[in-house]
Protein backbone atom coordinates (compact mmCIF):
# COMPACT_ATOMS: atom_id res chain seq x y z
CA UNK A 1 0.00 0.00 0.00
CA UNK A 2 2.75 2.66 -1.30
CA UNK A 3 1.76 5.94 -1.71
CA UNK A 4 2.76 8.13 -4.73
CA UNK A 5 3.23 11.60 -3.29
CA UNK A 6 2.50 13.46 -6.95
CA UNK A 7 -0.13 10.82 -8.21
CA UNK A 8 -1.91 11.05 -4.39
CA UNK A 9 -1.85 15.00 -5.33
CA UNK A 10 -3.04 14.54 -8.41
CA UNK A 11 -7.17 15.70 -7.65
CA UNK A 12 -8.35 18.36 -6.95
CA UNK A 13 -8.49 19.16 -2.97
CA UNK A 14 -12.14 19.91 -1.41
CA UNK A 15 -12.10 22.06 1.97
CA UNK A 16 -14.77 21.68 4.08
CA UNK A 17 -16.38 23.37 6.80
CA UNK A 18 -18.52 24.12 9.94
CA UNK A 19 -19.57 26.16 12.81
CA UNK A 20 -17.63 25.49 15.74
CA UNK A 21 -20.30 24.22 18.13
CA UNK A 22 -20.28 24.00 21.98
CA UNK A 23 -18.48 21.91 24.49
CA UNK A 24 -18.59 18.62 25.16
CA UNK A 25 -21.68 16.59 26.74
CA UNK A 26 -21.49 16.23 30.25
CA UNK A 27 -23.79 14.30 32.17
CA UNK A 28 -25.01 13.74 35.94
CA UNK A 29 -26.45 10.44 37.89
CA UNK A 30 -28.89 12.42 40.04
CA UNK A 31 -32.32 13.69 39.35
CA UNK A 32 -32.36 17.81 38.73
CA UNK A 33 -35.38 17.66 41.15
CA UNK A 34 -35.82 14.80 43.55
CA UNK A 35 -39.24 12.48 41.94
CA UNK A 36 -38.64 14.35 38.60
CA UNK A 37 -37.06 11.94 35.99
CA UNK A 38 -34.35 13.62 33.51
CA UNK A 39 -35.03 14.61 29.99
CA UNK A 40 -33.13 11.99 27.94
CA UNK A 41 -30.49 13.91 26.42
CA UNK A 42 -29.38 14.65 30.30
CA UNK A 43 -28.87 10.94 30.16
CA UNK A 44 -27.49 7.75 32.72
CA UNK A 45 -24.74 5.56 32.43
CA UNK A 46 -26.66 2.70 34.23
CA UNK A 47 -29.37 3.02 31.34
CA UNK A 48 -29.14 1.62 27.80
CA UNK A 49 -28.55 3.54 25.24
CA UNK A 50 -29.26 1.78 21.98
CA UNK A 51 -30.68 -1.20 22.04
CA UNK A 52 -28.96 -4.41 20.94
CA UNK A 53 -30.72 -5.81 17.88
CA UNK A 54 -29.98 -8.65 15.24
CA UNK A 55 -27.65 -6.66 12.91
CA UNK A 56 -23.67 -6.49 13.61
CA UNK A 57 -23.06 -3.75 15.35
CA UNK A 58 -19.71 -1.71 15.27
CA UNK A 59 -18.84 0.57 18.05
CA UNK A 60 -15.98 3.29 17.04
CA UNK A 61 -14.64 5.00 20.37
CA UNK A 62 -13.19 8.37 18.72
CA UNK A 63 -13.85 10.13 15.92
CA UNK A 64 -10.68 12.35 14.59
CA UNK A 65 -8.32 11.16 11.53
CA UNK A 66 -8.80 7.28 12.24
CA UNK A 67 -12.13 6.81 13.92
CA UNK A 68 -14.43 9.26 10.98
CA UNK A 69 -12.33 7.29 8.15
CA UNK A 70 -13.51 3.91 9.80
CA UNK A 71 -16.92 5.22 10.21
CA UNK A 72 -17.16 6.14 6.84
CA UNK A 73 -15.84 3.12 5.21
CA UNK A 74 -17.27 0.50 7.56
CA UNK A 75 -20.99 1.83 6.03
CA UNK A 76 -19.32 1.20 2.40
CA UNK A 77 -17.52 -2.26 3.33
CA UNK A 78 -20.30 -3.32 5.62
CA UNK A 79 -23.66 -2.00 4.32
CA UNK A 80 -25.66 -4.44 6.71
CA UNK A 81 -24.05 -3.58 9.80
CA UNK A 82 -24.99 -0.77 12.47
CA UNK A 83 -21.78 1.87 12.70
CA UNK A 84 -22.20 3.74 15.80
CA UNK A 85 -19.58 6.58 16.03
CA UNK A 86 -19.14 8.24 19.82
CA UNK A 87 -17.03 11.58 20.05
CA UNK A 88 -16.76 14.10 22.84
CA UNK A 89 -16.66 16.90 20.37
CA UNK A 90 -19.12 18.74 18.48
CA UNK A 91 -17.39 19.03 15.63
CA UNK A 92 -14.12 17.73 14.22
CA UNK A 93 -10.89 19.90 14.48
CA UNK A 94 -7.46 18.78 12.62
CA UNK A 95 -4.72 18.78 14.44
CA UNK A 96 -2.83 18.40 11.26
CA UNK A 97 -2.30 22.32 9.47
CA UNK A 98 -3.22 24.14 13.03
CA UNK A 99 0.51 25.35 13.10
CA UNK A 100 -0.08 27.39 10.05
CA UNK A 101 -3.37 28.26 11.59
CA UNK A 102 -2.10 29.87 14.82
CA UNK A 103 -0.03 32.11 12.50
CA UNK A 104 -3.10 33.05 10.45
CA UNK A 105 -1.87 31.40 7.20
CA UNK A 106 -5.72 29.21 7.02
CA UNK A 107 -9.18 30.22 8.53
CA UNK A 108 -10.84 28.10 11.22
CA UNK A 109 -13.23 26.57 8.52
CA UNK A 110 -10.35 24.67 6.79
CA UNK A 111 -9.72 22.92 10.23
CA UNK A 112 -13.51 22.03 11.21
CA UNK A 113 -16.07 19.38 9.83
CA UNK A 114 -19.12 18.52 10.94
CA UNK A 115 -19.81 14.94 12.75
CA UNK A 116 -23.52 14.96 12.33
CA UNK A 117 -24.17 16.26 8.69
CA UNK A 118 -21.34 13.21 7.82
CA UNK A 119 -23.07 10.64 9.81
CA UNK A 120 -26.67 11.28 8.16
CA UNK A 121 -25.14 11.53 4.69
CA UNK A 122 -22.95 8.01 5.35
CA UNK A 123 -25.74 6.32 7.62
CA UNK A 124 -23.98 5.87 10.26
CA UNK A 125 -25.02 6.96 14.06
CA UNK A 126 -23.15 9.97 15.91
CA UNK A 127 -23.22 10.30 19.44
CA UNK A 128 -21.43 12.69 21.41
CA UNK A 129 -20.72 11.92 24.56
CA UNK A 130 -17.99 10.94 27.19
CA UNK A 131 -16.76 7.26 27.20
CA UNK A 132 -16.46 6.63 31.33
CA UNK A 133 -15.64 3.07 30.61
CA UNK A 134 -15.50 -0.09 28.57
CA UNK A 135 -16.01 -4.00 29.62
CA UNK A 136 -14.47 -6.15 27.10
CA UNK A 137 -15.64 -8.92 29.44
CA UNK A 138 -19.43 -8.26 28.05
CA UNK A 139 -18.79 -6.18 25.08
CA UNK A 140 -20.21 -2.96 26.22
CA UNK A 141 -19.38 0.51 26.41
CA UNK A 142 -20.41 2.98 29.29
CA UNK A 143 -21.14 6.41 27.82
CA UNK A 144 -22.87 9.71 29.92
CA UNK A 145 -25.94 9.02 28.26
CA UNK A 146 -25.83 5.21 28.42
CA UNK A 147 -24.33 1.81 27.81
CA UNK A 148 -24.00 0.98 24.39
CA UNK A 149 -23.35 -2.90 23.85
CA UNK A 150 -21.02 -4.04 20.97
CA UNK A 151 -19.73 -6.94 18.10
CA UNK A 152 -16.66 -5.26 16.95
CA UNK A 153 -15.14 -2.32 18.84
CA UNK A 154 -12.54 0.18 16.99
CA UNK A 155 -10.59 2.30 19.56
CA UNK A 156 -9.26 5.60 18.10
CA UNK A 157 -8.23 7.43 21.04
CA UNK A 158 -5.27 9.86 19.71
CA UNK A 159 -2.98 11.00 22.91
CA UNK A 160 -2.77 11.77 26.05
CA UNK A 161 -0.42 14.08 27.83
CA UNK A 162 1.46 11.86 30.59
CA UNK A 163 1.88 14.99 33.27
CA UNK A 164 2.23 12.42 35.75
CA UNK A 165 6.22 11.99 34.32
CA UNK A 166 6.60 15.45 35.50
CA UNK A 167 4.31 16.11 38.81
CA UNK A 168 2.81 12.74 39.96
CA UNK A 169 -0.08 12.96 41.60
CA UNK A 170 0.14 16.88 41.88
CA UNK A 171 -2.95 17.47 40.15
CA UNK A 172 -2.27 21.53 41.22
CA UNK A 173 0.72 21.74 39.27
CA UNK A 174 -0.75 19.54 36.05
CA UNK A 175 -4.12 21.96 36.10
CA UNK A 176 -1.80 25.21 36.25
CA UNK A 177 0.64 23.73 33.71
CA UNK A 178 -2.17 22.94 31.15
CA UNK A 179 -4.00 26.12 31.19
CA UNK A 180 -1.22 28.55 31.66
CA UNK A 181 0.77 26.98 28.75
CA UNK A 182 -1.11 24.25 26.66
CA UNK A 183 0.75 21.80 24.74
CA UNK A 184 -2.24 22.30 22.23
CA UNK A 185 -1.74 18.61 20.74
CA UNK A 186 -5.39 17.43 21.56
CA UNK A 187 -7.78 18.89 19.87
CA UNK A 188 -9.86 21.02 22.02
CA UNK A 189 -10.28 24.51 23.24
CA UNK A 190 -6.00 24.14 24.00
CA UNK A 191 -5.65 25.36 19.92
CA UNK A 192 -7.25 28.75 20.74
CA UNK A 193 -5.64 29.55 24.04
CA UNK A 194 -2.23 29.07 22.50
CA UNK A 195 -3.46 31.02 19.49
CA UNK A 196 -4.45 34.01 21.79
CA UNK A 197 -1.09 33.53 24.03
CA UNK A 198 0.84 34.02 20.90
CA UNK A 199 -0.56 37.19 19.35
CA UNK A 200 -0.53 39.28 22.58
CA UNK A 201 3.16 38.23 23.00
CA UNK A 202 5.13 41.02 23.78
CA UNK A 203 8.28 39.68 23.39
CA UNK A 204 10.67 38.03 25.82
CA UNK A 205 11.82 34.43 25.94
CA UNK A 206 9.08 31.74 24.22
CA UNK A 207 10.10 28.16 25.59
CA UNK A 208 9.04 24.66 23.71
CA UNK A 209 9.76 21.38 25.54
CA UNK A 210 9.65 18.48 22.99
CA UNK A 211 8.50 15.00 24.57
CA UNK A 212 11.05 12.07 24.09
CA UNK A 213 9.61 9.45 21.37
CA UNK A 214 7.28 8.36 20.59
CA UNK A 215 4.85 11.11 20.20
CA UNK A 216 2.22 12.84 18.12
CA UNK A 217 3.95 13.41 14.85
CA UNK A 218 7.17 14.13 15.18
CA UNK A 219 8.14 16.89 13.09
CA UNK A 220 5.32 19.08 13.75
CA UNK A 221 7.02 20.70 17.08
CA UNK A 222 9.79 21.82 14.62
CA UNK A 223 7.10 23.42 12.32
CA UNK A 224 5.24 24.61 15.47
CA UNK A 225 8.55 26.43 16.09
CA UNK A 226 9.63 27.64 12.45
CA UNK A 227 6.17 29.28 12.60
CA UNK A 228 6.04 31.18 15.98
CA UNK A 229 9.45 32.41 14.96
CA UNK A 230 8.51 33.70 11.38
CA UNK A 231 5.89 35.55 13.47
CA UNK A 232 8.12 37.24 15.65
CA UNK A 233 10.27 38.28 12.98
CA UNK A 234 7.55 38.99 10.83
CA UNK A 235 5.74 41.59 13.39
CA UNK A 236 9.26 42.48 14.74
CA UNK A 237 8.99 41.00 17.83
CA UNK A 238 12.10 41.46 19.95
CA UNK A 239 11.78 37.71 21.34
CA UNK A 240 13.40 34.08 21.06
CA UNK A 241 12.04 30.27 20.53
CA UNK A 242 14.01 27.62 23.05
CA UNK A 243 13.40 24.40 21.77
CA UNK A 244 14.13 21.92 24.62
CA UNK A 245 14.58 18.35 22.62
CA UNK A 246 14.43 15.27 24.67
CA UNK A 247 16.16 13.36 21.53
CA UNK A 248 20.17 14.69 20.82
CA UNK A 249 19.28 15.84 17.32
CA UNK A 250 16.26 17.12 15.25
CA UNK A 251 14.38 14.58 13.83
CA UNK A 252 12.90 13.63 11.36
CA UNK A 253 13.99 16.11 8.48
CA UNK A 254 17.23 16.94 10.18
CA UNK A 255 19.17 18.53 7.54
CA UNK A 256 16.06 20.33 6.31
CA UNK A 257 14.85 21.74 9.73
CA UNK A 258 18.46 23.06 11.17
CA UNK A 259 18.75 24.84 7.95
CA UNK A 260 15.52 26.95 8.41
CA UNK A 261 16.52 27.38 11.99
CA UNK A 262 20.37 28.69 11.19
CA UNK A 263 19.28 30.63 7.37
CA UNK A 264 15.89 32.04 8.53
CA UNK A 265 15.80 32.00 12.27
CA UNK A 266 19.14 32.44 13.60
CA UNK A 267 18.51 35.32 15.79
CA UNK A 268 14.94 33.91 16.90
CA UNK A 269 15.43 29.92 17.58
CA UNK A 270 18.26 28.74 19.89
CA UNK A 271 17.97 24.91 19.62
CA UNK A 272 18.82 22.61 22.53
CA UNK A 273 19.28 18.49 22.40
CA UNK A 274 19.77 16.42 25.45
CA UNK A 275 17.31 18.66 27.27
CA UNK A 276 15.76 15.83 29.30
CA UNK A 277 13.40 17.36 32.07
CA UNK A 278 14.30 17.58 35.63
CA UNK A 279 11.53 19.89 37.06
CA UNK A 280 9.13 22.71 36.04
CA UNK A 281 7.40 24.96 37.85
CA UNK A 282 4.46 26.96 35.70
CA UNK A 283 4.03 29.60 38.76
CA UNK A 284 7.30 30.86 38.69
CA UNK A 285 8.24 29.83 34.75
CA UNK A 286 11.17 28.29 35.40
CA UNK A 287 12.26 24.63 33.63
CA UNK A 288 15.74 22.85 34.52
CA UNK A 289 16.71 20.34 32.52
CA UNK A 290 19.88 17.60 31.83
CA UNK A 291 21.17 20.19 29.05
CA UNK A 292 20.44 23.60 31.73
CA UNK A 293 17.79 25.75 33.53
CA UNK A 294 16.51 28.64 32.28
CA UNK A 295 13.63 31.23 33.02
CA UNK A 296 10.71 31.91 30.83
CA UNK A 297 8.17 34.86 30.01
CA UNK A 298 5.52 32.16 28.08
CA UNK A 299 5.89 28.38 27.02
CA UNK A 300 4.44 25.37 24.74
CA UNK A 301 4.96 22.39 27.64
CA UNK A 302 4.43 18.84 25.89
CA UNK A 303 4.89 16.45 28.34
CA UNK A 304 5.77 13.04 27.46
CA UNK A 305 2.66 11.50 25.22
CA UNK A 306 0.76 8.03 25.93
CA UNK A 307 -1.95 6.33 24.37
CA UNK A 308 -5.35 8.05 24.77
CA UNK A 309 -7.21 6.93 27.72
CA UNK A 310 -9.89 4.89 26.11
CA UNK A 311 -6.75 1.93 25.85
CA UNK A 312 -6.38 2.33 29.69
CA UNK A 313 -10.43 1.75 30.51
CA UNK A 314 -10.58 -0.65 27.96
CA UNK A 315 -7.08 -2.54 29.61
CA UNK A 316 -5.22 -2.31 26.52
CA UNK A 317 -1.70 -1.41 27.61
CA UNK A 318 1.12 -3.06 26.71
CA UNK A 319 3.60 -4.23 29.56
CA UNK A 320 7.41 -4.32 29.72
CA UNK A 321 8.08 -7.66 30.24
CA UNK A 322 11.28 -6.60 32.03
CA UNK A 323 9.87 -4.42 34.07
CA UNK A 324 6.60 -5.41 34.22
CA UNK A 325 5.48 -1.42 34.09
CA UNK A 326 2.93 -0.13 31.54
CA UNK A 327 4.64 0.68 28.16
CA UNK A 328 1.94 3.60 28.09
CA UNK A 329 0.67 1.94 24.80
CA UNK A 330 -2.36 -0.41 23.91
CA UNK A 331 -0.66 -3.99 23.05
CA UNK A 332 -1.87 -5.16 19.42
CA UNK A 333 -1.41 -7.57 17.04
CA UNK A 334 1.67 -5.91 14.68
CA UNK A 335 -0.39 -6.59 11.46
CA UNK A 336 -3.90 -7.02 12.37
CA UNK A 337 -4.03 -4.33 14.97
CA UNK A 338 -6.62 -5.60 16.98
CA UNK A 339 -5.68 -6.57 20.88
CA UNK A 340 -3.18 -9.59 21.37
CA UNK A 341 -5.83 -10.30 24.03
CA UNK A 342 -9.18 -9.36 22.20
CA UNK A 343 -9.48 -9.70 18.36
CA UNK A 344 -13.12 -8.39 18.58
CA UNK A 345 -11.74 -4.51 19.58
CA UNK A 346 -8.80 -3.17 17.46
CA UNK A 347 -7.34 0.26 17.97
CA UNK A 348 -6.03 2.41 15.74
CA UNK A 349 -3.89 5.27 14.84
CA UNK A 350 -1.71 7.30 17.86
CA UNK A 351 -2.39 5.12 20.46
CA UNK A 352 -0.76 1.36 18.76
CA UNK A 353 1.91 0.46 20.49
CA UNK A 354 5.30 -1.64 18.76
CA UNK A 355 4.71 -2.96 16.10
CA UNK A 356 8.36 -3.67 14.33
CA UNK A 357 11.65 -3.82 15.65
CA UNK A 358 13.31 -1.98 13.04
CA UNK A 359 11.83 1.09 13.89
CA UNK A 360 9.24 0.35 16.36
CA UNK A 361 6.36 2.49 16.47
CA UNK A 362 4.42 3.78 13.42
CA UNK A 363 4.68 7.95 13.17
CA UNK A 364 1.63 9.24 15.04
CA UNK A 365 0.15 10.96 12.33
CA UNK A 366 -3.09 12.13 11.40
CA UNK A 367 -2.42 9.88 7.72
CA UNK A 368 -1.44 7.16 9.58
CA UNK A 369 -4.37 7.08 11.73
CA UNK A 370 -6.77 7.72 8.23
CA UNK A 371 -4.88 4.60 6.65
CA UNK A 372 -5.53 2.67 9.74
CA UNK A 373 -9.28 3.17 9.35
CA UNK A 374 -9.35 2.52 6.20
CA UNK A 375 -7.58 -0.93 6.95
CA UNK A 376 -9.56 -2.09 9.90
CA UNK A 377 -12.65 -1.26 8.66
CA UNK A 378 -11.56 -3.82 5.46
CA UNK A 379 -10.32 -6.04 8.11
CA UNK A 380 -14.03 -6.11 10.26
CA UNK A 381 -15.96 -6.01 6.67
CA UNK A 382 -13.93 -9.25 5.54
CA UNK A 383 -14.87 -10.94 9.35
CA UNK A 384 -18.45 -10.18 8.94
CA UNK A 385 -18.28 -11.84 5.39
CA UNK A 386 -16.84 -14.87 6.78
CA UNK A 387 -13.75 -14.36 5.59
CA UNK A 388 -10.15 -13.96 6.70
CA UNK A 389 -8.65 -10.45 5.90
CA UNK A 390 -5.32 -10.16 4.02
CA UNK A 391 -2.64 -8.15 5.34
CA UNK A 392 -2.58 -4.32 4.71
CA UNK A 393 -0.09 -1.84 5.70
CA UNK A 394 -0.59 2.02 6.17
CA UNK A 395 1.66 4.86 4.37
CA UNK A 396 2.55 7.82 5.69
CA UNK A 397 3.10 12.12 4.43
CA UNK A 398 3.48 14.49 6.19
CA UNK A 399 4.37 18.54 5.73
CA UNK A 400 5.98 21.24 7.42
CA UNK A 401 6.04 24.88 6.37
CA UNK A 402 9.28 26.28 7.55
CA UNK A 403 8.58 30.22 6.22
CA UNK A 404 5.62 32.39 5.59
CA UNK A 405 7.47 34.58 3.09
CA UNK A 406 7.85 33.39 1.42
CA UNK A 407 5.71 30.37 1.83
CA UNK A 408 7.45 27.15 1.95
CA UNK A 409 7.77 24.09 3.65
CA UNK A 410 9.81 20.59 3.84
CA UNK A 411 8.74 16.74 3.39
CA UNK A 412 8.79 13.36 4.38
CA UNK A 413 7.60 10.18 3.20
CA UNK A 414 7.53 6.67 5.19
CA UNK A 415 6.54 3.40 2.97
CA UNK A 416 6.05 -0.01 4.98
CA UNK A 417 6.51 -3.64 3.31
CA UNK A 418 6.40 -6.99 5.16
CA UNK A 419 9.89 -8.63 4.36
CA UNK A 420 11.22 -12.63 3.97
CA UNK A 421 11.14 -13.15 8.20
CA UNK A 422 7.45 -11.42 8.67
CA UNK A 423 8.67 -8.14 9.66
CA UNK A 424 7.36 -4.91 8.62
CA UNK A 425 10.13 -2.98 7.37
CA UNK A 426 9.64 1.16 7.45
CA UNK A 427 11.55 3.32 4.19
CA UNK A 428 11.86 6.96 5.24
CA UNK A 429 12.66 10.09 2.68
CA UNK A 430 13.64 13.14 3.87
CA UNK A 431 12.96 16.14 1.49
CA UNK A 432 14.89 18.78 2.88
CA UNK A 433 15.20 21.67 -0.04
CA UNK A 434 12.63 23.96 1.06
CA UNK A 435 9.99 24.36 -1.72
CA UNK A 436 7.33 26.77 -2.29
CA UNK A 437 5.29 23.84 -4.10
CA UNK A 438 5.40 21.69 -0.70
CA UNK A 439 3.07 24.10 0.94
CA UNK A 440 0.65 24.20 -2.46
CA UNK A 441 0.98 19.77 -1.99
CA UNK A 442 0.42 20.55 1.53
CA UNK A 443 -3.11 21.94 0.93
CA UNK A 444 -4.15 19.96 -1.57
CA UNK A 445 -2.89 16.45 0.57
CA UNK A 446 -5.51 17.92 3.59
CA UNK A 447 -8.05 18.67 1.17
CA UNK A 448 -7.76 15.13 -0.39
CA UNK A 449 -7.23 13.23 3.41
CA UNK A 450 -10.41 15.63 4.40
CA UNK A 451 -12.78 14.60 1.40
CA UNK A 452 -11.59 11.21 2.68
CA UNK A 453 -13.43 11.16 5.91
CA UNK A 454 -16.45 13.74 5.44
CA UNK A 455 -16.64 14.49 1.53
């Protein structure tokens, strides 16, 4: 499953759009007056929530890049079985582009899509509303407004941040550290508080921890960087980007990336490897690390990334056999990517765990996640058909603009193949010449993945 770059780029791209809607459902066990019964919107976990009928039903926990593309193509693969798609989120918001976004390079509309309007037009069922909590033992899903039983479950959880490496149990410092500087790598509200941080910036010293591998697409803090930089330079900003790197060198893209940061940035990014965190303190703004400590006037902290925490309810996490401590990601067959322990739930995209030992984990990309829907929902189609799915890998692309003026950006390009001992072997290209037509691929690649899952 190889992907072309120019022949994938060959169509014409379709943005889509939508109205950012509210926050996400929450829900409450006890009546609003005591004898009154709740409206059913309001909900109960206790209750049912759809009831269990003949038909196959397919439960998708998570609806960003993997979980919509499984939606959609489960109702195309599967045409007699019930997709039921449950999301937190009103709408969908892409991750993917939202660096060029907080520099005001694309409008909110490119990034949004509507969950509901897709659903109706695909036949499947949206729900939004929180997962508390999922029994493999019985199939079932526990949901704010209900329990939701299941044949075939697809987890698509994305991240989440592991704060606990840093504070422990200190839930004061992890509250104060997300919402005085967001990390802004889970799509919620996170995007526009960064967003807001950055253009009242006065100037000063702008700090960006980078968490050690694995973690949500790699190159992106680099981008994420490159941007907030050609923004301080652009509006003359008298201020400089740290980037604190857990790894000892930029990766991937290496020669690319330290180009843009020595021949457009120099006097704007200072880059520092081997910056392993010791201790941070968001009241004071102060980090020390392995590599130095050093004061800050506003800062992007990622801490360390794990597997969202559907795997954990759903006991999905790997364990170090020589440790015997959680590897922090959901344990799944390398090729078929449902559980080693379960073959009835399969999870997909950010949150799969090892699945080579050449280079371990796929990149935790939004087109990796896409491909994996598009695989297991093949894989669960083939099942209910009574028969046994072939082997599919996943590609990957991915783009990062480097300057806004002009506009251009870098690439790279990951192809998978199975070789002679049953291993799946990972080919990476670099594309580090900085090219005007990258960012023009760029946009027409999101376009393309975004027609993909709503169009």
């Amino acid at each position: 499953m190889t992907i072309n770059r120019r022949k994938f780029l060959g169509g014409a791209a379709a943005i889509g759009g939508a109205n950012l809607l509210g926050a996400c459902a929450t829900s409450s066990t006890e009546s609003l007056t005591p004898g009154v019964a709740k409206p059913f919107l309001i909900g109960n976990p206790s209750e049912v929530l759809l009831t269990k009928g003949k038909t196959p039903r397919i439960v998708i926990a998570g609806g960003g890049w993997g979980g919509s593309t499984a939606a959609k193509y489960l109702r195309k693969l599967a045409p007699n079985a019930e997709v039921v798609l449950l999301e937190r989120n009103p709408v969908f918001f892409s991750c993917p582009i939202s660096n060029k976004w907080l520099v005001n390079m694309v409008d909110t509309s490119f990034l949004i899509h509507d969950y509901l309007a897709t659903s109706q037009k695909y036949g499947y069922r949206f729900i939004q509303c929180e997962i508390m909590d999922i029994d493999r033992s019985v199939r079932k899903v526990v949901t704010s407004l209900g329990t939701i039983e299941y044949d075939f479950l697809i987890i698509a959880p994305g991240i989440r941040y592991n704060y606990e490496a840093w504070f422990g149990n200190d839930r004061t410092m992890i509250e104060a550290t997300k919402s005085k500087f967001p990390a802004a790598y889970i799509p919620n509200h996170e995007h526009f508080n960064l967003k807001k941080a950055l253009h009242s910036f006065k100037g000063g010293d702008w700090v960006m921890t980078l968490p050690p591998p694995p973690q949500r697409c790699p190159p992106s803090p680099y981008e994420r960087a490159c941007m907030i930089a050609w923004h301080f330079k652009t509006n003359k900003i008298k201020a400089k980007v740290t980037i604190l790197d857990h790894k000892d060198d930029v990766r991937p893209i290496n020669i690319g990336f330290k180009r843009a940061f020595k021949e457009l940035y120099k006097d704007y990014i200072e880059y520092v490897p081997n910056a392993h965190i010791k201790e941070i303190d968001p009241f004071n703004k102060t980090i020390k690390t392995a590599a130095g400590d050093m004061k800050f006037d506003h800062a992007v902290l990622m801490s360390p990334h794990q597997a969202g925490d559907l795997v954990w309810k759903a006991g999905g996490i790997g364990v170090n056999p020589n440790t015997g401590k959680a590897t922090g990601w959901a344990e799944v067959d390398n090729k078929m990517l449902h559980l080693k322990k379960d073959d009835r739930v399969y999870v997909i995209g950010d949150a799969v765990g090892l699945v080579s030992p050449q280079f371990l984990f796929y990149p935790k990309s939004g087109h990796i996640a896409n491909r994996h829907g598009r695989i297991v929902a093949k894989y669960i189609a083939e099942r209910l058909a009574g028969r046994n799915p072939e082997v599919s890998l996943p590609d990957n692309l991915c783009y990062m603009m480097v300057n806004g003026s002009p506009k251009e950006a870098l690439n790279v390009q990951f192809d998978y193949k199975i070789n002679e001992k049953g291993i799946i072997e990972q080919t990476q290209i670099d594309y580090n010449d900085r090219k005007a037509s990258f960012v023009a691929e760029n946009f027409k690649w999101a376009g393309l993945m975004y027609e993909d899952m709503f169009g």
